[in-house]
C-alpha atoms as a PDB file:
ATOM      1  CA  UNK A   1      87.144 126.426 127.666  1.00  0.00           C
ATOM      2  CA  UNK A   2      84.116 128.284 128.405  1.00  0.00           C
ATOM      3  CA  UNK A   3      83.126 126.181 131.696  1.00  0.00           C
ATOM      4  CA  UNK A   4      86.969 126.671 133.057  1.00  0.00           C
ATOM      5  CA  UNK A   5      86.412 130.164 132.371  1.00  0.00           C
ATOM      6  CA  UNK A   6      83.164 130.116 134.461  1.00  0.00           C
ATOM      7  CA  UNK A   7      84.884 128.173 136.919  1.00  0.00           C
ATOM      8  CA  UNK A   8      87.385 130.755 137.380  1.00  0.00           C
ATOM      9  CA  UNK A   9      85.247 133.341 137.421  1.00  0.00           C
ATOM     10  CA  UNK A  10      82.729 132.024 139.875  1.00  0.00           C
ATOM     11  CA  UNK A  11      84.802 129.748 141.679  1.00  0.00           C
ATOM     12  CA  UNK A  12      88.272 130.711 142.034  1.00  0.00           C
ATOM     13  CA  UNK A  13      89.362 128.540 144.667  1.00  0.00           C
ATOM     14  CA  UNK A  14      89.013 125.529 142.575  1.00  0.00           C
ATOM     15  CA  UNK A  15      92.619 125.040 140.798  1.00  0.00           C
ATOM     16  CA  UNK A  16      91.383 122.089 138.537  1.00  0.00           C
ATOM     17  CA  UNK A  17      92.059 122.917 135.080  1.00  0.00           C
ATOM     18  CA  UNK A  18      89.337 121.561 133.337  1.00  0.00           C
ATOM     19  CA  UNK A  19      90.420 121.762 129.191  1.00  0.00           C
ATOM     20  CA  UNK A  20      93.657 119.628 130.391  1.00  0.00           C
ATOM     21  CA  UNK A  21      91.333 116.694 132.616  1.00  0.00           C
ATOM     22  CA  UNK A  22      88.689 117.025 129.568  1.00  0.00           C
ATOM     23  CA  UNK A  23      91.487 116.384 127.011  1.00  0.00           C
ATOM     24  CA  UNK A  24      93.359 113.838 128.898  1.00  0.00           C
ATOM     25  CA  UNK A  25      90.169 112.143 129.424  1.00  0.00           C
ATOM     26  CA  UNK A  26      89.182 112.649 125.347  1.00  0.00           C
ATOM     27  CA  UNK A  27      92.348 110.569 124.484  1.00  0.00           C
ATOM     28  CA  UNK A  28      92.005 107.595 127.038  1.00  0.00           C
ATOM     29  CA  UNK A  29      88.246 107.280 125.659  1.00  0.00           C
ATOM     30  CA  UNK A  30      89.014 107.438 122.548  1.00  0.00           C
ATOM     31  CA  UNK A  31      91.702 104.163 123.031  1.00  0.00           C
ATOM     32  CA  UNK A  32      88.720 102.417 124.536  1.00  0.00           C
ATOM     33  CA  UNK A  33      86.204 102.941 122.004  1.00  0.00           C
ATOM     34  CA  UNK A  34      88.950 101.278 119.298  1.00  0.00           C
ATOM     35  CA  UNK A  35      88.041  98.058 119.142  1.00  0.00           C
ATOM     36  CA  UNK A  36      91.199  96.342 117.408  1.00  0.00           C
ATOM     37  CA  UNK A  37      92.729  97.581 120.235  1.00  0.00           C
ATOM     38  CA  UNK A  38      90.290  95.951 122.590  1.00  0.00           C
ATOM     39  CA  UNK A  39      90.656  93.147 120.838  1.00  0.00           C
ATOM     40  CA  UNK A  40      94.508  93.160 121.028  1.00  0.00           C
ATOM     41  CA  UNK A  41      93.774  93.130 125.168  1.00  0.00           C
ATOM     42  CA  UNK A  42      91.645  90.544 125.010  1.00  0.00           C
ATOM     43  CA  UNK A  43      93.406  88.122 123.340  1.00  0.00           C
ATOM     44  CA  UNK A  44      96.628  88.996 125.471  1.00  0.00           C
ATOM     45  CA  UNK A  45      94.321  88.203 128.584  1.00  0.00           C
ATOM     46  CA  UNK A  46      93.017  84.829 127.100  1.00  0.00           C
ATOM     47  CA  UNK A  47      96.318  83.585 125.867  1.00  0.00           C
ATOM     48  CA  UNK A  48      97.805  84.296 129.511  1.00  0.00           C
ATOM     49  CA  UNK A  49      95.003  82.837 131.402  1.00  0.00           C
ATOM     50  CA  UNK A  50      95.920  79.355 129.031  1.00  0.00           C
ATOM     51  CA  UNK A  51      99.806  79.771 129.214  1.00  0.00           C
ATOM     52  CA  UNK A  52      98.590  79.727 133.308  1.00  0.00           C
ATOM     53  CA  UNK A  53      96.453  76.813 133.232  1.00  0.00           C
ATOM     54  CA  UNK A  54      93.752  79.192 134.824  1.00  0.00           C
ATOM     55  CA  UNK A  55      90.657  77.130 134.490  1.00  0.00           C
ATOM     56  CA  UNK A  56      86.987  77.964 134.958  1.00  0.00           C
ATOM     57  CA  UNK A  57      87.266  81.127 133.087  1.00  0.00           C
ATOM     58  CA  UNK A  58      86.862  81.322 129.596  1.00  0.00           C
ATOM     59  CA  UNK A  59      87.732  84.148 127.381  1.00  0.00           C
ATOM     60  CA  UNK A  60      86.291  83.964 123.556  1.00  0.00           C
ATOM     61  CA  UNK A  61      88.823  84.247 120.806  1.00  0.00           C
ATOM     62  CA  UNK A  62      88.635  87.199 118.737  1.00  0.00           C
ATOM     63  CA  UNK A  63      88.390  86.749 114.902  1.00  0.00           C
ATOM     64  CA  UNK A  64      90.712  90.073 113.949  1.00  0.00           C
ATOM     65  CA  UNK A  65      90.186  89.654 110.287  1.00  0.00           C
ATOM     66  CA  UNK A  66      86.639  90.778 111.092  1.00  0.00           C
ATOM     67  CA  UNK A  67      87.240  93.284 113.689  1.00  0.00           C
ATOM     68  CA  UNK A  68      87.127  96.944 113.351  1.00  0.00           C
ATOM     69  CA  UNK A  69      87.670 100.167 115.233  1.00  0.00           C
ATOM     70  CA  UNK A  70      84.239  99.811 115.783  1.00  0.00           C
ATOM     71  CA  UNK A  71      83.515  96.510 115.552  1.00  0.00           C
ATOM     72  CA  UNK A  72      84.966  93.859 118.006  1.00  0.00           C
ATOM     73  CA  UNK A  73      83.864  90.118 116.607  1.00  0.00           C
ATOM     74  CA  UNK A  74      84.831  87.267 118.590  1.00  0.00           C
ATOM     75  CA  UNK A  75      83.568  83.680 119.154  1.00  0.00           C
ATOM     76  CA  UNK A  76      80.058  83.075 120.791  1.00  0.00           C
ATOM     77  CA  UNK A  77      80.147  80.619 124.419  1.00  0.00           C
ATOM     78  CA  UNK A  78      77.711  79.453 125.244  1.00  0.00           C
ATOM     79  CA  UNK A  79      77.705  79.893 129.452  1.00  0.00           C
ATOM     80  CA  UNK A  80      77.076  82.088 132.849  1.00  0.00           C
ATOM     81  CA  UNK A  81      77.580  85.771 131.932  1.00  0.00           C
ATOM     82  CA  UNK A  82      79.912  87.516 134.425  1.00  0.00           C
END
C-alpha cells in the first residue's frame, strides 16, 4: 500500500493498481509453492502422456503418501535432464 501510494503521488499517470496485481500474484504463488498440488499436476500430465502412447518422455511417479505442501517426493530416473 505504501509503494501504490508513492506511485500515485509521484507518478500519476500510471493507473496500475499495485495492492490488487501484488495480491493476485500472492495467491497464484502461493498454489505453486503447494506441493500436493504440484504433485496432483504431475501425475495428471504423466498418466495422459501414457493414456497417449507419448513415448520418449518420461514423467516420475509421485509417491503422495510422502508428499507434503512442502515436500514433493517422487521416483528417481535415471536419464537426460530437460
Amino acid at each position: 500500500e505504501v509503494f501504490q501510494g508513492l506511485v500515485e503521488r509521484f507518478a500519476p499517470q500510471q493507473k496500475t493498481d499495485y495492492v490488487a496485481l501484488l495480491n493476485e500474484w500472492s495467491i497464484g504463488f502461493y498454489t505453486e509453492l503447494d506441493f500436493v498440488n504440484e504433485g496432483r499436476n504431475q501425475e495428471k500430465l504423466r498418466t495422459a502422456m501414457i493414456e497417449n502412447n507419448i513415448e520418449g518422455i518420461m514423467v516420475p511417479k509421485v509417491y503422495e503418501d510422502m508428499t507434503t505442501r512442502r515436500v514433493l517426493v517422487s521416483e528417481w530416473m535415471d536419464g537426460v535432464k530437460l
